[in-house]
C-alpha atoms as a PDB file:
ATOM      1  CA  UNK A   1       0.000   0.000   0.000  1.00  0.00           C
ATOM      2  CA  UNK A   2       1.568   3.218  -0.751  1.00  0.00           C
ATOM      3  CA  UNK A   3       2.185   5.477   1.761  1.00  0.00           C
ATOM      4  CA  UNK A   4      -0.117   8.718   2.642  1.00  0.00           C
ATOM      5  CA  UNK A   5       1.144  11.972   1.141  1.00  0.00           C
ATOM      6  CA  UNK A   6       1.698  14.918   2.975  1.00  0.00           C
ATOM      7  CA  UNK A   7      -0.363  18.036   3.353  1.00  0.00           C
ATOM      8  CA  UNK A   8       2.386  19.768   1.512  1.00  0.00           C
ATOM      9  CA  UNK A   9       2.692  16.659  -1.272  1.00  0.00           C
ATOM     10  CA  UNK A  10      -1.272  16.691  -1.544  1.00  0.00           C
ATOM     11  CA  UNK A  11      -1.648  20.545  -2.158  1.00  0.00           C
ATOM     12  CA  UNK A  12       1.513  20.352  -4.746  1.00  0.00           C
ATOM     13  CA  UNK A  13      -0.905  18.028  -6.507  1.00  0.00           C
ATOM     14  CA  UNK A  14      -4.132  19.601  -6.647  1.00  0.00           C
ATOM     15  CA  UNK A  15      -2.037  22.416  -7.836  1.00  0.00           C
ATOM     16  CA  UNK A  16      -0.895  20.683 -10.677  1.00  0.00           C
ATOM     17  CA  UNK A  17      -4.388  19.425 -11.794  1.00  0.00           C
ATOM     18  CA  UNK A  18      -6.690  22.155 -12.912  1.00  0.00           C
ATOM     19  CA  UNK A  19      -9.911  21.170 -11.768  1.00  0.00           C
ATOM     20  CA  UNK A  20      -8.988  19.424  -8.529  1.00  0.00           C
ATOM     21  CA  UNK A  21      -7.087  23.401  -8.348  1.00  0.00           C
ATOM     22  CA  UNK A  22     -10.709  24.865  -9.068  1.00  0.00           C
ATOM     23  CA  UNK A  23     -12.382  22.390  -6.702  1.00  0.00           C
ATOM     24  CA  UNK A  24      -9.955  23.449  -4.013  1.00  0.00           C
ATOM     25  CA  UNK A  25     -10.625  27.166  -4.960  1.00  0.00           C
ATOM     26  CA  UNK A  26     -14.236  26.803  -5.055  1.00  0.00           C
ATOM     27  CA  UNK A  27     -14.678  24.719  -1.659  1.00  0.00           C
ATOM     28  CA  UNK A  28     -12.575  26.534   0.288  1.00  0.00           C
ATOM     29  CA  UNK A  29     -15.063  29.598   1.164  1.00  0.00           C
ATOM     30  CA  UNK A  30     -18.061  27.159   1.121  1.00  0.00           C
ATOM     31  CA  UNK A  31     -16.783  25.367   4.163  1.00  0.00           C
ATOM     32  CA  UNK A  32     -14.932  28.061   6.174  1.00  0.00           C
ATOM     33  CA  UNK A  33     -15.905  28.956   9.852  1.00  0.00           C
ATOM     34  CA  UNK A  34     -16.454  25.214  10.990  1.00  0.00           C
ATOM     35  CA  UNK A  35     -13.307  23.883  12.180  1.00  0.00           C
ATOM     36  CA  UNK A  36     -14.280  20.551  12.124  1.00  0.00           C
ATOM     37  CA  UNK A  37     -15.276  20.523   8.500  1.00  0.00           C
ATOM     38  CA  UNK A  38     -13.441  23.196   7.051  1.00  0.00           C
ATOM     39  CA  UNK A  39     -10.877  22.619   4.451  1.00  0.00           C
ATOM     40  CA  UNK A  40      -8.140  21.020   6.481  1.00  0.00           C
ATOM     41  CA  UNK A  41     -10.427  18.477   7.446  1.00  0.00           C
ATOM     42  CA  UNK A  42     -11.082  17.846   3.515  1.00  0.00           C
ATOM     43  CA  UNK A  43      -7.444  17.675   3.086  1.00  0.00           C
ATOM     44  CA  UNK A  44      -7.303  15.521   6.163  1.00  0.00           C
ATOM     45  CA  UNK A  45      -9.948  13.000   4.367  1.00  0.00           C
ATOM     46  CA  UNK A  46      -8.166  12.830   1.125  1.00  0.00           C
ATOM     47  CA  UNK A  47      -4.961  11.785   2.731  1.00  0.00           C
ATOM     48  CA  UNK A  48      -6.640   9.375   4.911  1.00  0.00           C
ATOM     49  CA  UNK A  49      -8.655   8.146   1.954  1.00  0.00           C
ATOM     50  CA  UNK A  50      -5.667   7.893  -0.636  1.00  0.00           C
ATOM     51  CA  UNK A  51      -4.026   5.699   1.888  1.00  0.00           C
ATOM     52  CA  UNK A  52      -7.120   3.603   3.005  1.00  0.00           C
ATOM     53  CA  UNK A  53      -7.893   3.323  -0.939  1.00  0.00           C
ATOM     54  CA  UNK A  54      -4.464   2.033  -2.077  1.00  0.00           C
ATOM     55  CA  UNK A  55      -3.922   1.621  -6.001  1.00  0.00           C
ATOM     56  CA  UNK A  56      -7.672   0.008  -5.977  1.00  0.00           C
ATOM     57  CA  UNK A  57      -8.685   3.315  -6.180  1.00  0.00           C
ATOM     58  CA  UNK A  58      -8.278   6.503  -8.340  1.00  0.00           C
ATOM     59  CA  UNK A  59      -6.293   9.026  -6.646  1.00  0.00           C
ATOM     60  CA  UNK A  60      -7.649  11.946  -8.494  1.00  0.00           C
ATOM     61  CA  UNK A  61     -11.274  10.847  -7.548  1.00  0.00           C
ATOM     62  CA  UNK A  62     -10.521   9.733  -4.163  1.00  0.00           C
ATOM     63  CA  UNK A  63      -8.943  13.636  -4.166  1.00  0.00           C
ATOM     64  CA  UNK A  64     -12.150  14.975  -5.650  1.00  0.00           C
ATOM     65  CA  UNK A  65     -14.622  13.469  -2.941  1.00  0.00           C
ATOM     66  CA  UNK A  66     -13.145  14.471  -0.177  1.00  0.00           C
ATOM     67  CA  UNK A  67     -12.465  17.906  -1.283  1.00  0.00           C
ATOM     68  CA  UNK A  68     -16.546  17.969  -1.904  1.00  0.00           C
ATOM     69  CA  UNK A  69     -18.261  15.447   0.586  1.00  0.00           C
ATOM     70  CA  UNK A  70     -19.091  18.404   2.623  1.00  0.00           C
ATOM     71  CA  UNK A  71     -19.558  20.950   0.158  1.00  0.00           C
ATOM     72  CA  UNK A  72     -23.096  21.311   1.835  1.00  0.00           C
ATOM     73  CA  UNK A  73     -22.980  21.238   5.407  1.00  0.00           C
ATOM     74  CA  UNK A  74     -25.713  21.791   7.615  1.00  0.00           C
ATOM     75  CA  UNK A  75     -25.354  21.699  11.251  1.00  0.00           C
ATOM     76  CA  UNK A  76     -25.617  18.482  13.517  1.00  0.00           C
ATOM     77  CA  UNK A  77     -29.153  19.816  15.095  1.00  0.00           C
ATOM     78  CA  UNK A  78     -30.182  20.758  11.357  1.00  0.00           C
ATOM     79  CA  UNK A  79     -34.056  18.970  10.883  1.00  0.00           C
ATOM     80  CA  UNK A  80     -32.372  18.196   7.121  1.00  0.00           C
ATOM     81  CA  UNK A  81     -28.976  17.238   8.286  1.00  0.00           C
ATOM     82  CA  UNK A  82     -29.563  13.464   6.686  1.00  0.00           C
ATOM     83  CA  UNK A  83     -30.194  15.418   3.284  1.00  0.00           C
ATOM     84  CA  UNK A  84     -26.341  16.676   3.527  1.00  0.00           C
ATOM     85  CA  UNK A  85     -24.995  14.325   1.507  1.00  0.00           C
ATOM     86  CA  UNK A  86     -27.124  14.125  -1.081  1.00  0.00           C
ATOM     87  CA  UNK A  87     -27.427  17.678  -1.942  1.00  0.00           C
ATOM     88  CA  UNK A  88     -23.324  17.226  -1.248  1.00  0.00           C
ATOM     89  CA  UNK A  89     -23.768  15.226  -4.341  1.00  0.00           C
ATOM     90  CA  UNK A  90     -25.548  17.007  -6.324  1.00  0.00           C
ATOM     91  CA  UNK A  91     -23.292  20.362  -6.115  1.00  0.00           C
ATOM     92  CA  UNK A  92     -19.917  17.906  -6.864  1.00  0.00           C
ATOM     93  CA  UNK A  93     -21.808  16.202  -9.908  1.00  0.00           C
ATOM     94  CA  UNK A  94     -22.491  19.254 -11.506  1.00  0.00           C
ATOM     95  CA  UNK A  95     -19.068  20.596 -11.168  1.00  0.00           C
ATOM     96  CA  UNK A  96     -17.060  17.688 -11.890  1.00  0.00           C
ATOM     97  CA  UNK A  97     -19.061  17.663 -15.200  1.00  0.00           C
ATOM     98  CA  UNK A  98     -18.548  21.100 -15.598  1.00  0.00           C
ATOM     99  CA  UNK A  99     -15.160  20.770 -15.031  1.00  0.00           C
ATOM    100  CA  UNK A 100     -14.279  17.725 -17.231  1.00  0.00           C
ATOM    101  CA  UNK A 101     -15.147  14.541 -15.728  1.00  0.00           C
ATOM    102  CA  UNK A 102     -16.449  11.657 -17.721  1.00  0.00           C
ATOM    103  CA  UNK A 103     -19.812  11.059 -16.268  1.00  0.00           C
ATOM    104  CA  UNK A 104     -19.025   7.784 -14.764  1.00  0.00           C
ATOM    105  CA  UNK A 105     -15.842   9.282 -12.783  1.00  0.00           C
ATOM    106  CA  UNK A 106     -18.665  11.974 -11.296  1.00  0.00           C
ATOM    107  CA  UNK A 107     -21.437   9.197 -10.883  1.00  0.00           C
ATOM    108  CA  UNK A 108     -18.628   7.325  -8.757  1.00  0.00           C
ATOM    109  CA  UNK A 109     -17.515  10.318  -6.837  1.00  0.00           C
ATOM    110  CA  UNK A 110     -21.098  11.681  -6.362  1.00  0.00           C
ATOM    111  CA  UNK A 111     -21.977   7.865  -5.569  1.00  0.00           C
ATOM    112  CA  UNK A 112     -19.353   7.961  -2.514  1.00  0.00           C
ATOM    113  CA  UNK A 113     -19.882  11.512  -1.071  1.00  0.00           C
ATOM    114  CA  UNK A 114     -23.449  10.828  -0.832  1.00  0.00           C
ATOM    115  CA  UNK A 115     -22.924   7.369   1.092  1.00  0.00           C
ATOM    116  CA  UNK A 116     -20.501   8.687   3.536  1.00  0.00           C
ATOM    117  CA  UNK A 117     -22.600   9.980   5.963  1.00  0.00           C
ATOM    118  CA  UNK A 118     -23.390   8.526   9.318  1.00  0.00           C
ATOM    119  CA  UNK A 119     -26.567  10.300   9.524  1.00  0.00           C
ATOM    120  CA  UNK A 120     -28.080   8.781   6.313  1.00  0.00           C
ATOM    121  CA  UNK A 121     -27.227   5.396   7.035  1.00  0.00           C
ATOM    122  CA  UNK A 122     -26.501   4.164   3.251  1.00  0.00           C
ATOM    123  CA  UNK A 123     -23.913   1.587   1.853  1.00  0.00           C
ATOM    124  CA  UNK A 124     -21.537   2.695  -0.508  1.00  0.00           C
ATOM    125  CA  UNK A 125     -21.108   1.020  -3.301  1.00  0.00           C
ATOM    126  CA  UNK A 126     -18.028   1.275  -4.347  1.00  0.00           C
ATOM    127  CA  UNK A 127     -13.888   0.844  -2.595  1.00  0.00           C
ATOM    128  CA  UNK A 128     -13.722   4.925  -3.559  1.00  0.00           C
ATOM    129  CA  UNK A 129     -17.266   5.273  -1.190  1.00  0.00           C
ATOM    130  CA  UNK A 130     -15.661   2.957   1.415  1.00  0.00           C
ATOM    131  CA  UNK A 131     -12.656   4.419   1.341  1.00  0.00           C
ATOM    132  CA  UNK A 132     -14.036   8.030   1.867  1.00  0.00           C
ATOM    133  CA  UNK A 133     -16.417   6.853   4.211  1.00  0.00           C
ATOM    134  CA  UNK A 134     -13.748   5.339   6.594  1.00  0.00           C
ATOM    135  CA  UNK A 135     -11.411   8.131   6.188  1.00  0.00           C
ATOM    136  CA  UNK A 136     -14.587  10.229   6.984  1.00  0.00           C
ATOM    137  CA  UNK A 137     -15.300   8.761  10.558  1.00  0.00           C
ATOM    138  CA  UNK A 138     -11.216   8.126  11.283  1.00  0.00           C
ATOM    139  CA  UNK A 139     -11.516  12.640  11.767  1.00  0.00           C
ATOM    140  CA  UNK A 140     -14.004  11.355  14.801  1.00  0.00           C
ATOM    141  CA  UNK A 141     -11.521   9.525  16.459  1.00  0.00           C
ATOM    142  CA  UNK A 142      -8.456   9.984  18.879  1.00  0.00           C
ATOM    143  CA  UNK A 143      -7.053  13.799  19.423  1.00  0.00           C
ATOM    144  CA  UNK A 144      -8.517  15.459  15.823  1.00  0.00           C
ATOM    145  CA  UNK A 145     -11.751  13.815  17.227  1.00  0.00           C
ATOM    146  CA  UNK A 146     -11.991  14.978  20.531  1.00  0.00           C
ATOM    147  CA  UNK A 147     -11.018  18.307  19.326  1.00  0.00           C
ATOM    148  CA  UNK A 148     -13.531  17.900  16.904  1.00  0.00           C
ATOM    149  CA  UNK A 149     -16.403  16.865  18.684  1.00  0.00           C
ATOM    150  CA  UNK A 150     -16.204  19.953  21.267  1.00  0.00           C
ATOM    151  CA  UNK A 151     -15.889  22.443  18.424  1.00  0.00           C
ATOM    152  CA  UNK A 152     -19.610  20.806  17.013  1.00  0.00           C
ATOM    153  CA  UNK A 153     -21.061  20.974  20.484  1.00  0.00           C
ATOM    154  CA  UNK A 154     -20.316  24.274  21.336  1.00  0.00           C
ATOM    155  CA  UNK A 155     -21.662  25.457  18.435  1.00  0.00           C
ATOM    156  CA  UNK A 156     -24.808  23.542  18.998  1.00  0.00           C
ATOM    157  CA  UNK A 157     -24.670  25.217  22.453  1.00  0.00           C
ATOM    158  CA  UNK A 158     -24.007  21.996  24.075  1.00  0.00           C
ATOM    159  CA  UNK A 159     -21.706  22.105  27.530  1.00  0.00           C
ATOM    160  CA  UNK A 160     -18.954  19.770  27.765  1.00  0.00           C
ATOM    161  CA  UNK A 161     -20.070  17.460  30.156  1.00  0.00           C
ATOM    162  CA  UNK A 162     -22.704  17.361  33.026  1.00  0.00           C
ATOM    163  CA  UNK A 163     -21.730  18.484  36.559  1.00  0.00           C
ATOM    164  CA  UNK A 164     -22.926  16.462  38.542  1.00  0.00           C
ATOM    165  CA  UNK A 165     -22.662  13.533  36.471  1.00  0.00           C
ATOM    166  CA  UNK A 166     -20.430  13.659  34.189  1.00  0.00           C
ATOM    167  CA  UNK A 167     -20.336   9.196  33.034  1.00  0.00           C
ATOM    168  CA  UNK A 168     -24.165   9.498  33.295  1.00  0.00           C
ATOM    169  CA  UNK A 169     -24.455   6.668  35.537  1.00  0.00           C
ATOM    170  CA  UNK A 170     -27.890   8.213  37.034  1.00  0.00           C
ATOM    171  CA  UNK A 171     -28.897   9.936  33.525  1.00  0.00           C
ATOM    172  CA  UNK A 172     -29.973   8.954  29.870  1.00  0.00           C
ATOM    173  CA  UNK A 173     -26.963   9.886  27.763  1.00  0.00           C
ATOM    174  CA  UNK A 174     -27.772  13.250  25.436  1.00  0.00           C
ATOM    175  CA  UNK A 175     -25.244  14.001  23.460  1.00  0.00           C
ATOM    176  CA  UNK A 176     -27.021  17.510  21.896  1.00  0.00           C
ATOM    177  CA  UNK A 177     -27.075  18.581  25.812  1.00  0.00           C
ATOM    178  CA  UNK A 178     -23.097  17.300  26.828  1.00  0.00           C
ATOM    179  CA  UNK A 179     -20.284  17.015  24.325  1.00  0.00           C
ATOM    180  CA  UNK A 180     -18.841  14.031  26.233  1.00  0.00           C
ATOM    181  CA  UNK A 181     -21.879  11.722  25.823  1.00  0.00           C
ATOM    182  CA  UNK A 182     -20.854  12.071  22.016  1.00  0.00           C
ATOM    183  CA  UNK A 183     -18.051   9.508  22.846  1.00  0.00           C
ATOM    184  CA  UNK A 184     -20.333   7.006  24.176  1.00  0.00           C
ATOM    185  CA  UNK A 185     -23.382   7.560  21.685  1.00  0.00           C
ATOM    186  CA  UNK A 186     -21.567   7.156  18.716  1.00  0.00           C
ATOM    187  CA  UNK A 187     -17.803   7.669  18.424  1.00  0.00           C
ATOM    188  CA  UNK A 188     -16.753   4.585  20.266  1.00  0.00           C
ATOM    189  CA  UNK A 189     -18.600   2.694  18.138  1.00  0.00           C
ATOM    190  CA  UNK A 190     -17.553   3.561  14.770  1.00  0.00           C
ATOM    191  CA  UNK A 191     -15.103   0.939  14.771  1.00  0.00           C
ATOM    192  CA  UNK A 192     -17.080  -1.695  14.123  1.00  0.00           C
ATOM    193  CA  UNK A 193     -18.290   0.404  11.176  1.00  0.00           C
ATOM    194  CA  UNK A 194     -15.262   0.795   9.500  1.00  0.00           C
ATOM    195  CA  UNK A 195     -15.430  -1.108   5.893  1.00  0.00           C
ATOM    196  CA  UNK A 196     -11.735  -1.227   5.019  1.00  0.00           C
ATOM    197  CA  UNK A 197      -9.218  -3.224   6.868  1.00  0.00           C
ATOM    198  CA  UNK A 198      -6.618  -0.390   7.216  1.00  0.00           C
ATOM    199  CA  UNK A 199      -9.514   1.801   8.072  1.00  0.00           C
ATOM    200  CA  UNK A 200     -10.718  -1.136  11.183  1.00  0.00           C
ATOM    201  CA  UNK A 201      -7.325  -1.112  12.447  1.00  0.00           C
ATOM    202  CA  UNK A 202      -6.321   2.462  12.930  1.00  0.00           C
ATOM    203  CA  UNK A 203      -9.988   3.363  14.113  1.00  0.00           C
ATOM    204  CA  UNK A 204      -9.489   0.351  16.762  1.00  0.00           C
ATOM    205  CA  UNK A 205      -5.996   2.404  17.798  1.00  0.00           C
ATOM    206  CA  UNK A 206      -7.783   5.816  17.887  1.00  0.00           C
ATOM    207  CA  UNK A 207     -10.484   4.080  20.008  1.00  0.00           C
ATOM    208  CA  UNK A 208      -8.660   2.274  22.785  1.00  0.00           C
ATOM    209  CA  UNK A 209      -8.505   3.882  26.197  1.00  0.00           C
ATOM    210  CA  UNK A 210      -5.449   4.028  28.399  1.00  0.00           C
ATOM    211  CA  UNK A 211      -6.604   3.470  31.779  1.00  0.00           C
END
């Protein structure tokens, strides 16, 4: 499996590819102002994704959907935050076309961006869709993660953690109320999601914890 370029290796070659360049350019002010999916995080997903992927998939497609998969991004608490993806897919389709991909190439990419999402709960179909979609849920885990996860609470309003019980060992978890219940809703669990083997293994790392 080749190795995972670096942020500096992976901007050099965006750069020298005009539309993944006009992707980047475009994106960029679409997703600022939410730390946890702004543009680094796209970058974060393509490297994760290239690596996860290995020479089974595209690199310049595998570059493609992560730069877009959150093209649209509504909030966590959003009543059409399942939706996210979809309409995620529809923006990339029509740009990738525009932009000079063969229809299947933006079929495939549109395919995976709209089956990443944990929220809508649909299979990808393809190594490129698994491959995002593990690279996806790998930003949920270990430091990024936790970093992560309080950024999206806070700006649902959420407080870290409840005072007085703080493991909710008296109280029904509620993750839109206390950041930390996040961890034991969902993240934790996204192991056992994971499609990929590379993507099972480093999730299982991320997840452990030292006692």
């Amino acid at each position: 499996m080749p190795p995972s370029p670096t942020r500096a290796e992976l901007l050099e070659r965006i750069a020298s590819d005009s539309c993944l360049a006009t992707l980047l350019e475009r994106v960029t002010p679409r997703i600022a102002g939410d730390p946890g999916h702004d543009v680094e995080h796209a970058l974060r997903v393509a490297r994760a994704g290239l690596l996860l992927g290995g020479e089974d998939v595209d690199p310049r497609e595998m570059i493609a959907a992560a730069l877009l998969h959150d093209v649209v991004n509504l909030p966590k608490n959003h009543p059409d935050r399942a939706l996210a993806s979809e309409q995620s897919e529809a923006v990339a389709t029509e740009w990738l076309l525009e932009l000079g991909f063969s229809e299947e190439a933006a079929s495939r990419v549109g395919a995976a961006i709209r089956t990443h999402s944990f929220s809508r709960a649909e299979a990808p179909t393809s190594l490129l869709g698994e491959a995002l979609q593990d690279a996806d849920r790998l930003e949920a885990l270990g430091v990024i993660g936790v970093f992560r996860t309080i950024s999206t609470g806070s700006r649902m309003g959420a407080e870290y953690f409840h005072a007085s019980d703080p493991w909710a060992e008296d109280r029904a978890l509620d993750d839109r109320r206390y950041s930390i219940d996040h961890f034991f809703t969902k993240l934790f669990g996204l192991a056992a999601t994971m499609r990929t083997e590379a993507g099972r293994h480093e999730a299982a790392r991320r997840a452990e914890v030292k006692h």
